[in-house]
Protein backbone atom coordinates (compact mmCIF):
# COMPACT_ATOMS: atom_id res chain seq x y z
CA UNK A 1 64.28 128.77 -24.40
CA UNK A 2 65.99 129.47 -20.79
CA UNK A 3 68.91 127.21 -21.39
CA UNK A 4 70.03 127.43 -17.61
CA UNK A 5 66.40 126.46 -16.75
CA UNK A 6 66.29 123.40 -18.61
CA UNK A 7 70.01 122.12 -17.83
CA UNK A 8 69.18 122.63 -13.97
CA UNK A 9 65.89 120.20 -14.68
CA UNK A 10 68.06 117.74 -16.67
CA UNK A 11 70.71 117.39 -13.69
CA UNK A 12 67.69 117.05 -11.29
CA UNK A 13 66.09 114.39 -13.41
CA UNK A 14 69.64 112.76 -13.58
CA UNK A 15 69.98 112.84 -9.87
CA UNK A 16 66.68 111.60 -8.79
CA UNK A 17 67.78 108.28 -10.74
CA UNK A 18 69.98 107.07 -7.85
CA UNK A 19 66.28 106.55 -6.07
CA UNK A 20 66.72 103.14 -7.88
CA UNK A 21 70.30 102.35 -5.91
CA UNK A 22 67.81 103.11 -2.42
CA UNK A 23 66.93 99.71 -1.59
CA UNK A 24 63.90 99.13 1.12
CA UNK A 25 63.36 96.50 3.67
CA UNK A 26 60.25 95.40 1.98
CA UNK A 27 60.40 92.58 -0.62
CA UNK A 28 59.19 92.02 -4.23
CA UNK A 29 56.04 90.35 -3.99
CA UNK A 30 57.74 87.73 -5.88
CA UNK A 31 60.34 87.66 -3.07
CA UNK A 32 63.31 87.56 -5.79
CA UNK A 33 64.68 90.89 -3.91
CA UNK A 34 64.25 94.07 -2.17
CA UNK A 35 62.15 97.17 -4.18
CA UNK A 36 63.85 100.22 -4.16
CA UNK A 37 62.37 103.65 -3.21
CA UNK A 38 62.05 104.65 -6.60
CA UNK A 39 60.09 101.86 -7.78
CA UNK A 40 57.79 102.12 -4.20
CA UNK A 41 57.01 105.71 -5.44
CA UNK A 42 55.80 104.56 -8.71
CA UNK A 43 53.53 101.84 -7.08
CA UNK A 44 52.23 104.36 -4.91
CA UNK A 45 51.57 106.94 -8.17
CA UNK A 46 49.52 103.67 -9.53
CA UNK A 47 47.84 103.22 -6.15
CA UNK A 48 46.81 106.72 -5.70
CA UNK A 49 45.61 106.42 -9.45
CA UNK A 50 43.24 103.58 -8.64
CA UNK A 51 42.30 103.87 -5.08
CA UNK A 52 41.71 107.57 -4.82
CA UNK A 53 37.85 106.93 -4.75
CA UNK A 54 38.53 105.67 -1.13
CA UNK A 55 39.99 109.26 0.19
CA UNK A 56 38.32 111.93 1.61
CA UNK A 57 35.80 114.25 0.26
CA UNK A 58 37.39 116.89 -1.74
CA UNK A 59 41.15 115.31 -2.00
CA UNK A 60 42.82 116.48 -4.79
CA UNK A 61 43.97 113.42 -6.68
CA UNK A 62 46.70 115.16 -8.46
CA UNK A 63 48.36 116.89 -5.60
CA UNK A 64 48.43 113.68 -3.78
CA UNK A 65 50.32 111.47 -6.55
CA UNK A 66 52.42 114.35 -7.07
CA UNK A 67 53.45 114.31 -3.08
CA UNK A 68 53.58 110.00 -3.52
CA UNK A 69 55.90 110.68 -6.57
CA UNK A 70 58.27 113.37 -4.54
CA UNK A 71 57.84 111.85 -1.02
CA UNK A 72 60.89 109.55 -1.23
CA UNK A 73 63.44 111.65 -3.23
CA UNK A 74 65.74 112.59 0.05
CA UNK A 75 66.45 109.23 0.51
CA UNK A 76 68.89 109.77 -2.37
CA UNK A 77 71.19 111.60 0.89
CA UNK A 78 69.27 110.63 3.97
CA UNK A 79 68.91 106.41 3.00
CA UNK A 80 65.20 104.83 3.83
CA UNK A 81 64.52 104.61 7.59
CA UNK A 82 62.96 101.25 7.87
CA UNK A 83 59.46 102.08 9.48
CA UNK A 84 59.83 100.11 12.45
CA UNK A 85 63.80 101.34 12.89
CA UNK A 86 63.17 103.22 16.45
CA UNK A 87 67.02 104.43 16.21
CA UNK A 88 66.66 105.52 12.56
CA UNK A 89 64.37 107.65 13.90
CA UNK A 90 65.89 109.43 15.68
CA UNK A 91 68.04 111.62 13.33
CA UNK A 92 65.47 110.77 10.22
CA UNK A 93 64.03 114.53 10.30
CA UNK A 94 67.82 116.09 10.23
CA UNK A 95 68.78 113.66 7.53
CA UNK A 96 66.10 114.53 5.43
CA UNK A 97 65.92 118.31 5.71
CA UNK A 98 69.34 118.80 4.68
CA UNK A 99 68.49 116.49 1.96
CA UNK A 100 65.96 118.48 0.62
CA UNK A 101 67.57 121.30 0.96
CA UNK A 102 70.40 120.21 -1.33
CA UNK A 103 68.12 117.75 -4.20
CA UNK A 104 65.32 120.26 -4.43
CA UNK A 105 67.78 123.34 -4.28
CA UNK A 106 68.75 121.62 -7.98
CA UNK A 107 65.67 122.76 -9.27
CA UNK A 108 64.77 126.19 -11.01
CA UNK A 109 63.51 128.43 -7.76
CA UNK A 110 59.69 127.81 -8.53
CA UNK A 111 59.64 124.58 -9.52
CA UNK A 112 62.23 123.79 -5.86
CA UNK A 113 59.60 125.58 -3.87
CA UNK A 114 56.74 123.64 -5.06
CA UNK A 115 58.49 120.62 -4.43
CA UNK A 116 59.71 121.64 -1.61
CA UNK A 117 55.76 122.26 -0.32
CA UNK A 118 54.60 118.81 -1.37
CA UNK A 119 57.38 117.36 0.71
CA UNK A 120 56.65 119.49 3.78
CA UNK A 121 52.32 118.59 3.35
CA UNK A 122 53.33 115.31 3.17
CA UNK A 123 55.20 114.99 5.64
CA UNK A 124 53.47 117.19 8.34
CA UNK A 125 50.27 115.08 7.49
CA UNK A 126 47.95 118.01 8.00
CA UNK A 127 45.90 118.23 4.60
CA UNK A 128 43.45 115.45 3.19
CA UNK A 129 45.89 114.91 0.28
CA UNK A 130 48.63 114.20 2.83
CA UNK A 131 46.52 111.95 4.98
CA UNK A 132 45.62 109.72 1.88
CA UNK A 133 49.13 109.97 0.41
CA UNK A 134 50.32 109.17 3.84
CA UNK A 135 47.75 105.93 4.27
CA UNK A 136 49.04 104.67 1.08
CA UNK A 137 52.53 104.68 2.02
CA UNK A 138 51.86 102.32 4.71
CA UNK A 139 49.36 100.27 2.96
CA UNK A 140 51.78 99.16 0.09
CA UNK A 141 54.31 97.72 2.06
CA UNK A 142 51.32 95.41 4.09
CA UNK A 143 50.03 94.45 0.88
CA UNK A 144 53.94 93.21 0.33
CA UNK A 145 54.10 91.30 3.42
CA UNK A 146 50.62 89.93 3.15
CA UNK A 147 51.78 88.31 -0.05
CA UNK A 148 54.86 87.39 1.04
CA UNK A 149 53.58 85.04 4.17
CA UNK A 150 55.16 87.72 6.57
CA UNK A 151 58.21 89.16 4.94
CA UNK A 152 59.73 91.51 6.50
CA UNK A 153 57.89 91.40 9.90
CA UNK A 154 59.05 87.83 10.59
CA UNK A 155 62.56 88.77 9.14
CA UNK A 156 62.65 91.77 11.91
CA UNK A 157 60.37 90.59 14.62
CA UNK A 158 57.83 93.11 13.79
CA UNK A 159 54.79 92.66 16.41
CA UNK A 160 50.55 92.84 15.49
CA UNK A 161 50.97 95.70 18.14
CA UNK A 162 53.76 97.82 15.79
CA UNK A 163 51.92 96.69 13.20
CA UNK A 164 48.39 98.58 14.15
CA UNK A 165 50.07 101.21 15.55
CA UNK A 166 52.11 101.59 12.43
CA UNK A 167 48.76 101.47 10.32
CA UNK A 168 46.28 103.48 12.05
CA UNK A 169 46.49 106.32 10.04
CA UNK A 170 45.43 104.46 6.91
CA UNK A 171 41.55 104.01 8.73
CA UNK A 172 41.91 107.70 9.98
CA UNK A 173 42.41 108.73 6.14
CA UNK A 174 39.50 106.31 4.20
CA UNK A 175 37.45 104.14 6.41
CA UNK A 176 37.34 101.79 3.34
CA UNK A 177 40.96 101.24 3.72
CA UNK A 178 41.54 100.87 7.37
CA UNK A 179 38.68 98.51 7.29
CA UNK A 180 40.67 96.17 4.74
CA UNK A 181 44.06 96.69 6.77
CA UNK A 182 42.34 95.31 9.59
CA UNK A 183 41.08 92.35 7.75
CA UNK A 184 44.59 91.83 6.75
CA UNK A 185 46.03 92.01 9.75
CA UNK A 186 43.68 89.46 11.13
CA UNK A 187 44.05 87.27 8.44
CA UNK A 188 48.13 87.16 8.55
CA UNK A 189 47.95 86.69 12.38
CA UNK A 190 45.13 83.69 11.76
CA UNK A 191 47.97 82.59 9.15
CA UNK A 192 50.83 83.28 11.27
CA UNK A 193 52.50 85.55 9.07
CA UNK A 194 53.21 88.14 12.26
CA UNK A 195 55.42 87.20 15.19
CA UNK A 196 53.58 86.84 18.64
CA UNK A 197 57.13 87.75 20.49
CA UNK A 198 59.49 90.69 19.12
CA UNK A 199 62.47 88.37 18.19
């Protein structure tokens, strides 16, 4: 046994637990309080489990739930940018490099470059497991507003025009799944779950 090996995994796995303390704007289905990125990563695992029918071709399954899993960890340093935060945006890549440079660098060098990778696919977007990893991200927290009448678009103004924009890559990924995003979005604007205005 390579003692160092397994003590640098333990303090990783003890460090990724403060994903749990990284709350989100998006609320609980059962609107009792904010999910944390930690528990949004496991959904997503679950989604990726079930849904993965829906992706492309060819998409490795596996790869993709293990970039759903890993996606989030930086928040840990960098916080979670709240997708329709314009400012946040504007340092978000910064934030998150150095980030990963410092949670991944935890990790024995192997296992910190392949986490390192999955990080970097998923966030440049470029492969098939990215795409569908990517579509899930933003489908999850829909389904969350679509449950809860509006959530956290009415709570931040969030307009059907962010809103598309914001979910177009889900129909470029699965045409299954943009084609029930759309009828979602209809369906919340018929309900009036979206703002008309930006507040």
């Amino acid at each position: 046994m390579d003692k160092q090996r397994l003590e640098q995994q333990i303090r990783f796995i003890i460090e990724i637990d403060k994903l749990k303390t990284v709350l989100r704007q998006t609320q609980l289905t059962d609107q009792s309080r904010r999910e944390n990125s930690a528990e949004h990563s496991w959904h997503l695992a679950v989604m990726v489990l079930l849904l993965g029918e829906y992706a492309e071709a060819g998409t490795d399954i596996m790869r993709a739930m293990k970039m759903v899993l890993i996606h989030d960890i930086v928040e840990i340093d960098a916080g979670d940018t709240f997708a329709y935060d314009v400012a946040g945006y504007a340092d978000k890549a910064e934030r998150e490099q150095r980030a990963a440079a410092r949670l991944f660098g935890m990790l024995p060098d192997e296992q910190r470059a392949e986490i390192d990778d999955l990080w970097r696919e998923f966030e440049a977007g470029a492969t098939a497991e990215a795409r569908f990893a990517n579509a899930l991200d933003r489908l999850q927290p829909l389904l969350h507003n679509y449950v809860t009448e509006g959530g956290s678009w009415k709570h931040d103004g969030v307009t059907l025009e962010k809103i598309r924009k914001r979910m177009q890559p889900v129909g470029e990924a699965s045409d299954v799944l943009g084609r029930y995003v759309e009828a979602i979005i209809e369906d919340s604007l018929a309900k009036g779950y979206i703002p008309t205005a930006p507040s």
